[in-house]
N, C-alpha and C. Protein backbone atom coordinates (compact mmCIF):
# COMPACT_ATOMS: atom_id res chain seq x y z
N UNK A 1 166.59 24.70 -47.34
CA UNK A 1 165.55 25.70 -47.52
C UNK A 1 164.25 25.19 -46.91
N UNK A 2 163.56 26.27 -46.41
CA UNK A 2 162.30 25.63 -45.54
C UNK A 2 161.05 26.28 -46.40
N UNK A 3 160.17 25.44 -46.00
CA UNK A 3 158.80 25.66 -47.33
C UNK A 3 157.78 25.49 -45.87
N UNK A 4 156.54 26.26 -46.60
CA UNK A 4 155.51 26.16 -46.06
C UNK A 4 154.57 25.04 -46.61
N UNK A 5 153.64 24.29 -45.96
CA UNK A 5 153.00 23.17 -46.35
C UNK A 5 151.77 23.24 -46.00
N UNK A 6 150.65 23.01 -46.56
CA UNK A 6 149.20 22.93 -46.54
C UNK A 6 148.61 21.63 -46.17
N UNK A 7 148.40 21.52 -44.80
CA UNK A 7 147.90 20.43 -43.95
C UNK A 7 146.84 19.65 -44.18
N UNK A 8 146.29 18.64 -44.95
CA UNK A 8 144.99 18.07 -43.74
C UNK A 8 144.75 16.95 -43.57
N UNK A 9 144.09 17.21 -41.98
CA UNK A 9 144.43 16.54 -40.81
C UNK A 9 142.91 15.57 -41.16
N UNK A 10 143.21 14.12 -41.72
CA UNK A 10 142.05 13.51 -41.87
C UNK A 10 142.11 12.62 -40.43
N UNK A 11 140.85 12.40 -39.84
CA UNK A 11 140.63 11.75 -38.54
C UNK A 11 139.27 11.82 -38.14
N UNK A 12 138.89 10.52 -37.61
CA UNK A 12 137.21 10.73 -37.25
C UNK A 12 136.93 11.90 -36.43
N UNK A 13 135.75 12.55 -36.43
CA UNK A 13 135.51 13.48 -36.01
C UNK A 13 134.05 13.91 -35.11
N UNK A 14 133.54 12.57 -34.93
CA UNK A 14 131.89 12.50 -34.43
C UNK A 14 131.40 11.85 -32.77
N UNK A 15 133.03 12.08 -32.23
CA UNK A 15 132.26 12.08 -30.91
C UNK A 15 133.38 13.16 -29.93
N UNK A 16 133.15 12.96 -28.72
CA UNK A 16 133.94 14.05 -28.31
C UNK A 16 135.34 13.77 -28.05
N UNK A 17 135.70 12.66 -27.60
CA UNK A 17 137.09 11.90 -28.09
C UNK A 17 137.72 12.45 -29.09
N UNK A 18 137.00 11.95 -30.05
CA UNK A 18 137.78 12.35 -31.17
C UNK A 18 138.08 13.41 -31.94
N UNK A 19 136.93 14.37 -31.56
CA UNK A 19 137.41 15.82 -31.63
C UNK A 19 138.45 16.42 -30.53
N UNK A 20 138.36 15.97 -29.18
CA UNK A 20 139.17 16.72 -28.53
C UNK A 20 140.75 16.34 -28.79
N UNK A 21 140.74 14.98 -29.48
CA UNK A 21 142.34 14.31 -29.83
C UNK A 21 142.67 14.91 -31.23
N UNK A 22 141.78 15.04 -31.90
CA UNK A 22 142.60 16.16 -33.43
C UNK A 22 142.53 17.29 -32.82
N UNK A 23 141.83 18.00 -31.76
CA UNK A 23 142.39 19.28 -31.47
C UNK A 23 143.97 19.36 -31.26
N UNK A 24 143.82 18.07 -30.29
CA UNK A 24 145.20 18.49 -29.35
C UNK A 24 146.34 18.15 -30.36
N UNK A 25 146.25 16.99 -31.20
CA UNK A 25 146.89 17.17 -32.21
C UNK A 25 147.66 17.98 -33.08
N UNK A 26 146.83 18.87 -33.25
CA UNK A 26 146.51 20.16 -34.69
C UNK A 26 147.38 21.22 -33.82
N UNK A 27 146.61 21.37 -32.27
CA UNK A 27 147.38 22.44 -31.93
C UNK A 27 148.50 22.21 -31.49
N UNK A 28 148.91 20.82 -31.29
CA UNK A 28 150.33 20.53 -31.15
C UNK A 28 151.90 20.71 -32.04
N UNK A 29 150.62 20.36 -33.44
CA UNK A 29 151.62 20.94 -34.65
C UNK A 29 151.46 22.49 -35.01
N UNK A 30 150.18 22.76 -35.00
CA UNK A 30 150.29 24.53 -34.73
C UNK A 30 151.74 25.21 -34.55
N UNK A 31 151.55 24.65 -32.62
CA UNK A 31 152.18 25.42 -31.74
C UNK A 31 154.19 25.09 -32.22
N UNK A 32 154.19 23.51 -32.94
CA UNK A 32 155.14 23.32 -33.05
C UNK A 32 156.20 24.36 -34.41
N UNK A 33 155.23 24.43 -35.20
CA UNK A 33 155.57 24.69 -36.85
C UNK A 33 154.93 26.12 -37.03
N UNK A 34 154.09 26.65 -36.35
CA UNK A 34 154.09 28.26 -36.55
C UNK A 34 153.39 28.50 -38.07
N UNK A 35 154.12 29.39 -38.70
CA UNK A 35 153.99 29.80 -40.24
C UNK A 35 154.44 29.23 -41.16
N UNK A 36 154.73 27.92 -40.53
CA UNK A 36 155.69 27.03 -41.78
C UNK A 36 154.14 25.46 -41.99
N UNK A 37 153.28 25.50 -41.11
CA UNK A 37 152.39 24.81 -41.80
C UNK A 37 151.19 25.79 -41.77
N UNK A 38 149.86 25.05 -43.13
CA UNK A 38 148.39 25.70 -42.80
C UNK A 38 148.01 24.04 -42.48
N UNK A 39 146.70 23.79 -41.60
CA UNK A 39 146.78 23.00 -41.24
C UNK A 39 144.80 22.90 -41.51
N UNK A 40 144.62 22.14 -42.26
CA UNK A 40 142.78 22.27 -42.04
C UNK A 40 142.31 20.86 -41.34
N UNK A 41 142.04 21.40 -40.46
CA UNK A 41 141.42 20.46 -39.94
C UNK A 41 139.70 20.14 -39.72
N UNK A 42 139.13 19.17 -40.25
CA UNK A 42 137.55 19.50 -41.05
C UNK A 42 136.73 19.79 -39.94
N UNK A 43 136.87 19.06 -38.62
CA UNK A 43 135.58 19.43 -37.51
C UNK A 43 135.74 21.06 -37.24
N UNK A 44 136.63 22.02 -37.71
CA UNK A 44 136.63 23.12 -37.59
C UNK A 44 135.80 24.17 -38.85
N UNK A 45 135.77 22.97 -39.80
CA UNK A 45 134.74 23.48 -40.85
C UNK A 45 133.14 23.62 -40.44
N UNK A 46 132.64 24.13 -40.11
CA UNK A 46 130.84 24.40 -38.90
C UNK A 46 130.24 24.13 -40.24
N UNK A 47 130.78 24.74 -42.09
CA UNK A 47 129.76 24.81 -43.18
C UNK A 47 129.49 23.61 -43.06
N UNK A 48 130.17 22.43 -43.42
CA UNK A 48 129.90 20.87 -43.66
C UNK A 48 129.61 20.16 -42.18
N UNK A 49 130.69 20.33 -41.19
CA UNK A 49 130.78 19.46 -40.53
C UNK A 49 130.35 19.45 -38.89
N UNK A 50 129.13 20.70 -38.77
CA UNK A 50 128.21 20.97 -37.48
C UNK A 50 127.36 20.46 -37.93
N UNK A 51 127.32 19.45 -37.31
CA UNK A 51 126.20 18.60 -37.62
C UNK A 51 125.04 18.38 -36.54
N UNK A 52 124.69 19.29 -36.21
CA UNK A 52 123.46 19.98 -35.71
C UNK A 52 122.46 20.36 -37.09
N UNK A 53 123.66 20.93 -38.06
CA UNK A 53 122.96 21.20 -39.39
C UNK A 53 123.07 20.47 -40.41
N UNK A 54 122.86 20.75 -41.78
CA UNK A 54 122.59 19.56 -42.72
C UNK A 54 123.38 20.22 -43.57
N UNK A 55 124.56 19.08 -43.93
CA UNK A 55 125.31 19.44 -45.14
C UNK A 55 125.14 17.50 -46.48
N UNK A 56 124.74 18.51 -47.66
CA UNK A 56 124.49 16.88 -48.09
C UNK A 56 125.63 16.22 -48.96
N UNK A 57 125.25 15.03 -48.97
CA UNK A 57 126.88 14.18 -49.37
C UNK A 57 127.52 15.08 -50.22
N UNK A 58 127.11 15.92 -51.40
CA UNK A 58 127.61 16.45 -52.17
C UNK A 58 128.47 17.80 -51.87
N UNK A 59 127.84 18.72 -50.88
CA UNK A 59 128.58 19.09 -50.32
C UNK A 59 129.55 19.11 -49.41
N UNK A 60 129.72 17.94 -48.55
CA UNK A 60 131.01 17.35 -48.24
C UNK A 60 131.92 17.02 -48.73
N UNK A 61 131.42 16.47 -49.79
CA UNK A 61 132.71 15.64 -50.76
C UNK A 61 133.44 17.00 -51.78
N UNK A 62 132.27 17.73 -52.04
CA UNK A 62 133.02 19.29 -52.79
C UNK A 62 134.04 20.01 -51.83
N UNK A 63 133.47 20.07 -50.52
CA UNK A 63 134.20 20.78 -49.40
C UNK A 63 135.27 20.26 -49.07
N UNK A 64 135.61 18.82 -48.66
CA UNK A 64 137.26 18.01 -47.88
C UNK A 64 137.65 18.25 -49.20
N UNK A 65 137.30 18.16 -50.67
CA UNK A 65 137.94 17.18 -51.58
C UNK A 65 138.50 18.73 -52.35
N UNK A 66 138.16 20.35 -52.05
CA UNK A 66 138.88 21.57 -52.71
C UNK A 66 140.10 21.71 -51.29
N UNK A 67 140.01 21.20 -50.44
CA UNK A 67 141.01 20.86 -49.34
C UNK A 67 142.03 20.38 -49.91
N UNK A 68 141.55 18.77 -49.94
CA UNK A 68 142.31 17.96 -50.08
C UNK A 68 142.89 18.64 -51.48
N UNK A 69 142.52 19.02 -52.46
CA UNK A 69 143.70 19.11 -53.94
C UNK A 69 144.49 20.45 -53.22
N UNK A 70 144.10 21.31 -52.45
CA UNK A 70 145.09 22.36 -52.45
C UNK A 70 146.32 22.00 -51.30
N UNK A 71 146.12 20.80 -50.75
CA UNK A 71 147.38 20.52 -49.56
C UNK A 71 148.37 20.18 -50.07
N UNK A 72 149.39 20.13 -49.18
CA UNK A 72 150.59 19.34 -50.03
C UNK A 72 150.97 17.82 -49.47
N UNK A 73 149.99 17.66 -48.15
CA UNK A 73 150.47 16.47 -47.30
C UNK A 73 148.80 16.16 -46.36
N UNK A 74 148.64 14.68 -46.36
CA UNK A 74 147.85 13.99 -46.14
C UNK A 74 148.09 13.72 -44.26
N UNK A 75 147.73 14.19 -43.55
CA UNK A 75 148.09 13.39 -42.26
C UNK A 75 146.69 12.52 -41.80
N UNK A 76 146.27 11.34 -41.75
CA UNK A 76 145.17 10.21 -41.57
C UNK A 76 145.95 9.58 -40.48
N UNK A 77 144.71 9.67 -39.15
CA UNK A 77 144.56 8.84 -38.18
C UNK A 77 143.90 7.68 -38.97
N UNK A 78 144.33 6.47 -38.39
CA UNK A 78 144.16 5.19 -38.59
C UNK A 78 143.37 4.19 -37.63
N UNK A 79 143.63 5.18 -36.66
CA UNK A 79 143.12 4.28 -35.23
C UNK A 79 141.79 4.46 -35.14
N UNK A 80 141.33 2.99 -34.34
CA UNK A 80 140.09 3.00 -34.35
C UNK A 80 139.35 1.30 -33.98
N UNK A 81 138.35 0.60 -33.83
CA UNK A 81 137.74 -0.28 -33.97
C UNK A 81 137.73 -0.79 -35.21
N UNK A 82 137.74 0.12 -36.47
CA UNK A 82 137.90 -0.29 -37.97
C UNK A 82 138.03 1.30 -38.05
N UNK A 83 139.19 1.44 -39.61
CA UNK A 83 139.72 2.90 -39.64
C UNK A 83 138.28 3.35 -40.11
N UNK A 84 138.22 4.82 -39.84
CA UNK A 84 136.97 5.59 -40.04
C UNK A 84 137.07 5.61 -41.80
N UNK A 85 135.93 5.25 -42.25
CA UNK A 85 135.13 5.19 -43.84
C UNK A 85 135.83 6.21 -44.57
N UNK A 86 135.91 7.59 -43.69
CA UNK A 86 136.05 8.97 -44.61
C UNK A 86 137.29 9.23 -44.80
N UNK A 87 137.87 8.84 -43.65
CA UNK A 87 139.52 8.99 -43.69
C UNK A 87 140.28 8.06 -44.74
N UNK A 88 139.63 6.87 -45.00
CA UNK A 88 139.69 5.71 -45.82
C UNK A 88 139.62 6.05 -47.32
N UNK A 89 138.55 7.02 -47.48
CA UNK A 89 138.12 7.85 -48.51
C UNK A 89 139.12 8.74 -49.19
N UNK A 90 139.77 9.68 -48.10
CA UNK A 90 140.30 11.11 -48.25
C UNK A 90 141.89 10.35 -48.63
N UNK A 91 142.05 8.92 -48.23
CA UNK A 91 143.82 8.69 -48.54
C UNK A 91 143.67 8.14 -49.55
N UNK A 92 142.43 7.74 -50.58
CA UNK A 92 142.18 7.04 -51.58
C UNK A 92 142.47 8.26 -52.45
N UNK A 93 141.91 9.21 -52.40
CA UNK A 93 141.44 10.60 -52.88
C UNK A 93 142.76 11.34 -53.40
N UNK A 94 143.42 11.62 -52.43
CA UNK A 94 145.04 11.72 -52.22
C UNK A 94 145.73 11.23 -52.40
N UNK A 95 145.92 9.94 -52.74
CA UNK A 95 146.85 9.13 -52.89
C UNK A 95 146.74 9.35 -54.93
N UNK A 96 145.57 9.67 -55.34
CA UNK A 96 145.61 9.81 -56.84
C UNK A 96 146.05 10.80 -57.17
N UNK A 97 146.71 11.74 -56.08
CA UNK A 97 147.18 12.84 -56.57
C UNK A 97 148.69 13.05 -56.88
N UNK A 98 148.93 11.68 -56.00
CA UNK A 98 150.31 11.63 -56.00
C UNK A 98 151.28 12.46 -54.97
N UNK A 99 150.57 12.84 -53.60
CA UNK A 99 151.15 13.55 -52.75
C UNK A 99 151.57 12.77 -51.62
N UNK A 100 152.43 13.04 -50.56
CA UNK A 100 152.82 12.48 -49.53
C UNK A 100 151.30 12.61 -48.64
N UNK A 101 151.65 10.89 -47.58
CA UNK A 101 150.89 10.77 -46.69
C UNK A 101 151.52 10.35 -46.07
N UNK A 102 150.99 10.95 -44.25
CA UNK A 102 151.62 10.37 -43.13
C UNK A 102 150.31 9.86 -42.80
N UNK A 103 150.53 8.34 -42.37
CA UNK A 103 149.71 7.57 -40.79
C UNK A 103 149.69 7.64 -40.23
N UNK A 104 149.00 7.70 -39.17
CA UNK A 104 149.33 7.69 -37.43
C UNK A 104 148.29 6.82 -36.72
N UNK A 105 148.85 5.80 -36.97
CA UNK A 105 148.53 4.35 -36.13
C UNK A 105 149.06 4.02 -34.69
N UNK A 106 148.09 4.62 -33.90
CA UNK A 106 149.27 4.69 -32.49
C UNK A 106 148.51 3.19 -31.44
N UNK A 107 147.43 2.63 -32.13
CA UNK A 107 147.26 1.31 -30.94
C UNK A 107 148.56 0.68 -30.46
N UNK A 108 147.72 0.53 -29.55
CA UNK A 108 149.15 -0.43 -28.48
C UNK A 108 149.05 -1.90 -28.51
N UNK A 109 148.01 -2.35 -29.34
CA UNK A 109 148.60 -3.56 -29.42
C UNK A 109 149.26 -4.32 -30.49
N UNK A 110 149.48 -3.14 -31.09
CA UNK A 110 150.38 -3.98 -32.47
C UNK A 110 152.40 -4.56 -31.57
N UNK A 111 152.70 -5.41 -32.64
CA UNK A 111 154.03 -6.11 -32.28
C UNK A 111 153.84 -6.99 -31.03
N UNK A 112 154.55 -8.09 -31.22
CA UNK A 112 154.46 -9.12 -30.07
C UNK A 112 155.34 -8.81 -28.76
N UNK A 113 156.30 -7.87 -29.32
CA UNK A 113 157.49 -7.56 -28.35
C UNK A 113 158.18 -8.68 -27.66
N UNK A 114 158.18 -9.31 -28.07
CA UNK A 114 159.21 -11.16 -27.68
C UNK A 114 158.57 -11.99 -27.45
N UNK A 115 156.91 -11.97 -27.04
CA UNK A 115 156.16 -12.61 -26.15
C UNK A 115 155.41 -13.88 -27.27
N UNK A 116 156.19 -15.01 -26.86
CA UNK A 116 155.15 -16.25 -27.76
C UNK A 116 153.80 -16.37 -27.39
N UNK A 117 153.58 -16.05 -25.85
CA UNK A 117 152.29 -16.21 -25.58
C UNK A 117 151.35 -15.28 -26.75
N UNK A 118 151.05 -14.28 -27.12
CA UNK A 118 150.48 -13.52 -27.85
C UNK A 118 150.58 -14.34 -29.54
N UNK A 119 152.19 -14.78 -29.68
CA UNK A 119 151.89 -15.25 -31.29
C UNK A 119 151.10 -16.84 -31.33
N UNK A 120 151.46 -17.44 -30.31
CA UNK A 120 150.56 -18.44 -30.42
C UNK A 120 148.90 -18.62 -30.37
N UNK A 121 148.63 -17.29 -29.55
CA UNK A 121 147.27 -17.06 -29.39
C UNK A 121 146.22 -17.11 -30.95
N UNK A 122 147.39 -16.53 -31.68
CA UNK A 122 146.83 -16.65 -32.99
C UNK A 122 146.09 -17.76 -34.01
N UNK A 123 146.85 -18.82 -33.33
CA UNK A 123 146.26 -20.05 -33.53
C UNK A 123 144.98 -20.61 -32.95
N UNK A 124 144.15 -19.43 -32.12
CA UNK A 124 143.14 -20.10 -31.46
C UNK A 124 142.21 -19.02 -32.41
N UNK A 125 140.70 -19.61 -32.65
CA UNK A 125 139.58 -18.56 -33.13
C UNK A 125 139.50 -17.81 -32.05
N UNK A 126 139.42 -16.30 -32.55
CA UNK A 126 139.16 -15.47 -32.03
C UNK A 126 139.84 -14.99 -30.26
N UNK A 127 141.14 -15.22 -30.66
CA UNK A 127 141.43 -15.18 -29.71
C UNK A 127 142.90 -14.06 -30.07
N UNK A 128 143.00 -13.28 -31.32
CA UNK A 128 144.20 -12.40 -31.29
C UNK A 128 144.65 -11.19 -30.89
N UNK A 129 145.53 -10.83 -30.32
CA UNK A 129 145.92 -9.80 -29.28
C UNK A 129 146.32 -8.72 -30.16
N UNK A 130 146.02 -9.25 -31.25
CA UNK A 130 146.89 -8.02 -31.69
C UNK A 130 144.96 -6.81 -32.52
N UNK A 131 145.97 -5.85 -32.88
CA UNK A 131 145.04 -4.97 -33.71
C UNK A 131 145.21 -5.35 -35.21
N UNK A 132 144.04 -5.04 -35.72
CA UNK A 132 143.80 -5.17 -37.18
C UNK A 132 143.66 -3.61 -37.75
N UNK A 133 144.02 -3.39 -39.05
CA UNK A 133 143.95 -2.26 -40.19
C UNK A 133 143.77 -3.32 -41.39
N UNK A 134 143.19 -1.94 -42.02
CA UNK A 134 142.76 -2.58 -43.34
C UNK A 134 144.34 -2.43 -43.75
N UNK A 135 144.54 -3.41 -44.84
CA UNK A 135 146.30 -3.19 -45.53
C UNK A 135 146.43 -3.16 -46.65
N UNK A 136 145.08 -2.76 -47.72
CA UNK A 136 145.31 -2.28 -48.66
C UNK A 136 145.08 -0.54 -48.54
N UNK A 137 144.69 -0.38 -47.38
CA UNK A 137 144.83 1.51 -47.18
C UNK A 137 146.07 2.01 -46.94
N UNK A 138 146.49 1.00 -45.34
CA UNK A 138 147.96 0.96 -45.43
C UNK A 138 149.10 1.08 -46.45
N UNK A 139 148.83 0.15 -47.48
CA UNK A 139 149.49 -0.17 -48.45
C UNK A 139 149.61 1.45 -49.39
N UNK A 140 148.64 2.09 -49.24
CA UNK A 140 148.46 3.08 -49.78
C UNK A 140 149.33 4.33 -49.23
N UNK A 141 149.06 4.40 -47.94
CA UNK A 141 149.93 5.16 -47.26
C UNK A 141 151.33 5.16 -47.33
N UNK A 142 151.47 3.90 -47.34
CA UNK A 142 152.96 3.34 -47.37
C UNK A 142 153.58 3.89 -48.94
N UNK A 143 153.02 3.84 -49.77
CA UNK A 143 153.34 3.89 -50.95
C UNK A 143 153.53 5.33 -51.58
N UNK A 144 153.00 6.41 -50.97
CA UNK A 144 153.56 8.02 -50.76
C UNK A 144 153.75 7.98 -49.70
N UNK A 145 154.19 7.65 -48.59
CA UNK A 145 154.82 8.17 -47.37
C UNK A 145 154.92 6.73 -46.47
N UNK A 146 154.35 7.17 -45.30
CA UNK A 146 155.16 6.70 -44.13
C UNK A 146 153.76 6.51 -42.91
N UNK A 147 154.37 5.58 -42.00
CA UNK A 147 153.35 5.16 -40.78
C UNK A 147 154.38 5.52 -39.86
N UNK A 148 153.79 6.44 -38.32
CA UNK A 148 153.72 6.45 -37.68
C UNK A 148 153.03 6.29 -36.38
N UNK A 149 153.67 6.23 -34.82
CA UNK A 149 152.86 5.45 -33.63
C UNK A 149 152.66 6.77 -32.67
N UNK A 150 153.42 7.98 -32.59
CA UNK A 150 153.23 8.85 -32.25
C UNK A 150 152.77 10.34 -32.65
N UNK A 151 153.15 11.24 -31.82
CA UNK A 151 152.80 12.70 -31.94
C UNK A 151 154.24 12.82 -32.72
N UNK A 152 155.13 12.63 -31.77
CA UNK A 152 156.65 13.15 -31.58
C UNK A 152 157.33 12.54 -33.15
N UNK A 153 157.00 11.10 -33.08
CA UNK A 153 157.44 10.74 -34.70
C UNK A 153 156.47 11.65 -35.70
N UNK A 154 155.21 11.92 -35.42
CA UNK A 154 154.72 12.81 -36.49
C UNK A 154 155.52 13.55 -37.03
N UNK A 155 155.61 14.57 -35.67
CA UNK A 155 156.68 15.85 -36.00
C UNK A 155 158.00 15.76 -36.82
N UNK A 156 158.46 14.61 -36.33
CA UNK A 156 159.95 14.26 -37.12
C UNK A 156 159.81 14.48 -38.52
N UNK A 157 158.67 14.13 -39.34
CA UNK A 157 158.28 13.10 -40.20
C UNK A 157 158.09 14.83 -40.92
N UNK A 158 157.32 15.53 -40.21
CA UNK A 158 156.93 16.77 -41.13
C UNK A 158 158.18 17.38 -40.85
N UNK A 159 158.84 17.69 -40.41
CA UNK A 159 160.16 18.32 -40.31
C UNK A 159 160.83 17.95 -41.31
N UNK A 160 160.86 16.61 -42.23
CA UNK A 160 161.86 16.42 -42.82
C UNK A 160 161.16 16.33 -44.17
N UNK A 161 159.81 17.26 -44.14
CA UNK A 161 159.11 17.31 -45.46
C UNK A 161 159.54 18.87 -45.43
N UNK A 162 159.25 19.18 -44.55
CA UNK A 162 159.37 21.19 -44.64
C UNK A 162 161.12 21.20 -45.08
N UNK A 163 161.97 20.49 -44.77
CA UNK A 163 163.44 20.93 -44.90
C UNK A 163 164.09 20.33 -46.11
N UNK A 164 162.93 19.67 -46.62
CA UNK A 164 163.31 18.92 -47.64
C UNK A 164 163.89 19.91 -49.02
């Protein structure tokens, strides 16, 4: 039996990068899932999140957070220089609710892929190839759901929540 599911799409949202990559995102699952997801995605919210205008902490946190209790599934980008504060926020938020979360950690430099040169590097200051996440957020994610590196594993991942 297939169910409809109430989306949102947590991911930084404050430069043009990163809005144009949760677009393509959002409309990727859109276009994929039709009437079987709602999908909110917040830079499409103009009340809180045109920030040309002034929305104050309180009304942000009222606004993602009547979102966040009515979804049924968490999707948080992870990627980043350090994961974005809010997204960090919104899986803390969610995660007390006891609902599924998907990750989507897609850097490329995680795993050594056979290469000692990279694990030994580790042994030098400041010298590691790899990417860092925080891993008690992780840990969080992990603990209602699941990490993924792509779009395509996304999709898998909600497919087998809708058919569930």
């Amino acid at each position: 039996m297939t169910k409809s599911l109430n989306i949102y799409f947590a991911s930084p949202l404050f430069s043009e990068m990163e809005q144009l990559y949760n677009a393509h995102v959002v409309k990727k699952l859109r276009d994929q899932f039709n009437e079987q997801v709602n999908i909110y995605l917040p830079q499409e919210n103009d009340a809180i999140n045109d920030k040309s205008n002034y929305a104050s902490s309180i009304q942000i946190a009222d606004g993602d957070n009547a979102y966040l209790e009515k979804s049924d599934l968490l999707i948080a980008v992870l990627d980043g220089v350090a994961m974005d504060a809010g997204v960090a926020s919104e899986i803390g938020y969610f995660y007390s609710m006891n609902k599924p979360i998907i990750g989507v950690y897609s850097d490329i430099r995680q795993g050594a892929n056979g290469n000692q040169a990279k694990l030994n590097a580790l042994d030098e200051v400041a010298e590691s190839p790899f990417s860092y996440v925080n891993l008690y957020t992780v840990g969080l994610v992990k603990k209602r759901g699941t990490l993924v590196t792509t779009v395509d594993q996304l999709i898998e991942e909600i497919e087998k929540l809708i058919n569930k």
